[in-house]
N, C-alpha and C. Protein backbone atom coordinates (compact mmCIF):
# COMPACT_ATOMS: atom_id res chain seq x y z
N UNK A 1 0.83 -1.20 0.00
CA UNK A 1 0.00 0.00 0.00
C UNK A 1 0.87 1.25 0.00
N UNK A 2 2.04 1.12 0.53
CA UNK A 2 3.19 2.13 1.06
C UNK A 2 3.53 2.38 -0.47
N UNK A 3 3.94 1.73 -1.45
CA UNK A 3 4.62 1.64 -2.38
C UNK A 3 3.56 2.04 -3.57
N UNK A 4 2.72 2.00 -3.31
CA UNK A 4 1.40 2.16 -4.34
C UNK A 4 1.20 3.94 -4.44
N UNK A 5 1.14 4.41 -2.93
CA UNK A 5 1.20 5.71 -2.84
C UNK A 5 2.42 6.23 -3.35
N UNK A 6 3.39 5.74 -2.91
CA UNK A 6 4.81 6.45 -3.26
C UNK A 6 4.67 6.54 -4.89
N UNK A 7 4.18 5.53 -5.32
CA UNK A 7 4.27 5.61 -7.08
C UNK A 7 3.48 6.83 -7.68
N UNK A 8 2.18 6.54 -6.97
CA UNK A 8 0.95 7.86 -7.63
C UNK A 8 1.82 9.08 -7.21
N UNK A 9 2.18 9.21 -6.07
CA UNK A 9 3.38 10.42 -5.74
C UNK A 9 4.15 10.78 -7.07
N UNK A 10 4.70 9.90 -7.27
CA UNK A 10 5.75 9.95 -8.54
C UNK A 10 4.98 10.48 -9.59
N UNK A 11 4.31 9.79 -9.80
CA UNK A 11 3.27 10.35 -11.28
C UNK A 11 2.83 11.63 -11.33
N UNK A 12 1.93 11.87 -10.24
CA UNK A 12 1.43 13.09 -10.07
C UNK A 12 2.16 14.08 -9.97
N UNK A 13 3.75 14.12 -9.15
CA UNK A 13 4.61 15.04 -9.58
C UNK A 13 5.21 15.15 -10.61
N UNK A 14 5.27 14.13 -11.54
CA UNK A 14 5.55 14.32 -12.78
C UNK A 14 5.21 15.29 -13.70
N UNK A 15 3.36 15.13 -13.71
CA UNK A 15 2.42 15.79 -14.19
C UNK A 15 2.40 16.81 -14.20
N UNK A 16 2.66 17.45 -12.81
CA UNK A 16 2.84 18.68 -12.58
C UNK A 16 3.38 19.40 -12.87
N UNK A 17 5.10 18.57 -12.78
CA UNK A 17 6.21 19.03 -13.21
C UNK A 17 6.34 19.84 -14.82
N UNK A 18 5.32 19.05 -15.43
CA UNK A 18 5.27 19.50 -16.86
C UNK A 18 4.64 20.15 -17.45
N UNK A 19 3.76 20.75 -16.27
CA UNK A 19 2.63 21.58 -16.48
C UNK A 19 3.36 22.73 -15.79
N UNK A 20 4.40 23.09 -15.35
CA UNK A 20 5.12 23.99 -14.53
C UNK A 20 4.58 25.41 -14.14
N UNK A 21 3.99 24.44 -12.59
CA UNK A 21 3.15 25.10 -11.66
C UNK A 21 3.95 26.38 -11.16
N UNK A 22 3.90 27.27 -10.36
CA UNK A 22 4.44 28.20 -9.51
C UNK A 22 5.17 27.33 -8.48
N UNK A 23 5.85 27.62 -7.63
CA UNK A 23 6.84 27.32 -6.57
C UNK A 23 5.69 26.98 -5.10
N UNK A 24 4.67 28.39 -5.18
CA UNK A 24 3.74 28.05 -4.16
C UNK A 24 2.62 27.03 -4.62
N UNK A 25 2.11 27.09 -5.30
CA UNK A 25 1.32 26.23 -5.96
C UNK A 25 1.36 24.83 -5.64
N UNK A 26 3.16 24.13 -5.93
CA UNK A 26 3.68 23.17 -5.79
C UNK A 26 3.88 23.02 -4.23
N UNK A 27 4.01 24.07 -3.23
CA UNK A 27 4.50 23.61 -2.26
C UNK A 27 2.91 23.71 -1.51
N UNK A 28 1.87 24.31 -2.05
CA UNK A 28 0.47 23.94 -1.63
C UNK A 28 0.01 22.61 -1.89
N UNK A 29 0.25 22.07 -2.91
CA UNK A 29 -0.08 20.82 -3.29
C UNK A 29 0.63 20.01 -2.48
N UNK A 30 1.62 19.80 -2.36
CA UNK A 30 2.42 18.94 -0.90
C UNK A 30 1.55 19.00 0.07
N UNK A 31 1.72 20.04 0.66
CA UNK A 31 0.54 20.42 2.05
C UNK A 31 -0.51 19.48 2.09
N UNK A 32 -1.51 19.69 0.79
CA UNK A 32 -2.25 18.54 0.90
C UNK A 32 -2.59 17.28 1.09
N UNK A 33 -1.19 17.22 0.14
CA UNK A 33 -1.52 15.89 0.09
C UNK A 33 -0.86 15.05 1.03
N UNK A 34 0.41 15.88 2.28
CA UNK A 34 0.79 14.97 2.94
C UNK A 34 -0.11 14.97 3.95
N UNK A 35 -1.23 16.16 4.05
CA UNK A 35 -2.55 15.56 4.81
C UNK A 35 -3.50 14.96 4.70
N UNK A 36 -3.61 14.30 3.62
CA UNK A 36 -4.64 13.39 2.96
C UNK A 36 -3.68 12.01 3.45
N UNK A 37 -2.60 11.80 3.11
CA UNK A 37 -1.77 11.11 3.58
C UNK A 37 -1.76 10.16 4.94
């Protein structure tokens, strides 16, 4: 389950990465999601 998240992690920052969010944007999206987490 640990490893399943870590992957969608991967992806989804990928995604992002290439859509090249703002700096806050990106560090809002963390926030979230390490509280969904």
């Amino acid at each position: 389950m640990h490893s399943f998240n870590t992957l969608r992690l991967y992806l989804w920052e990928t995604i992002v990465f290439f859509r090249s969010p703002s700096e806050r944007e990106l560090q809002h999206f963390h926030q979230q999601l390490w509280f969904h987490c």
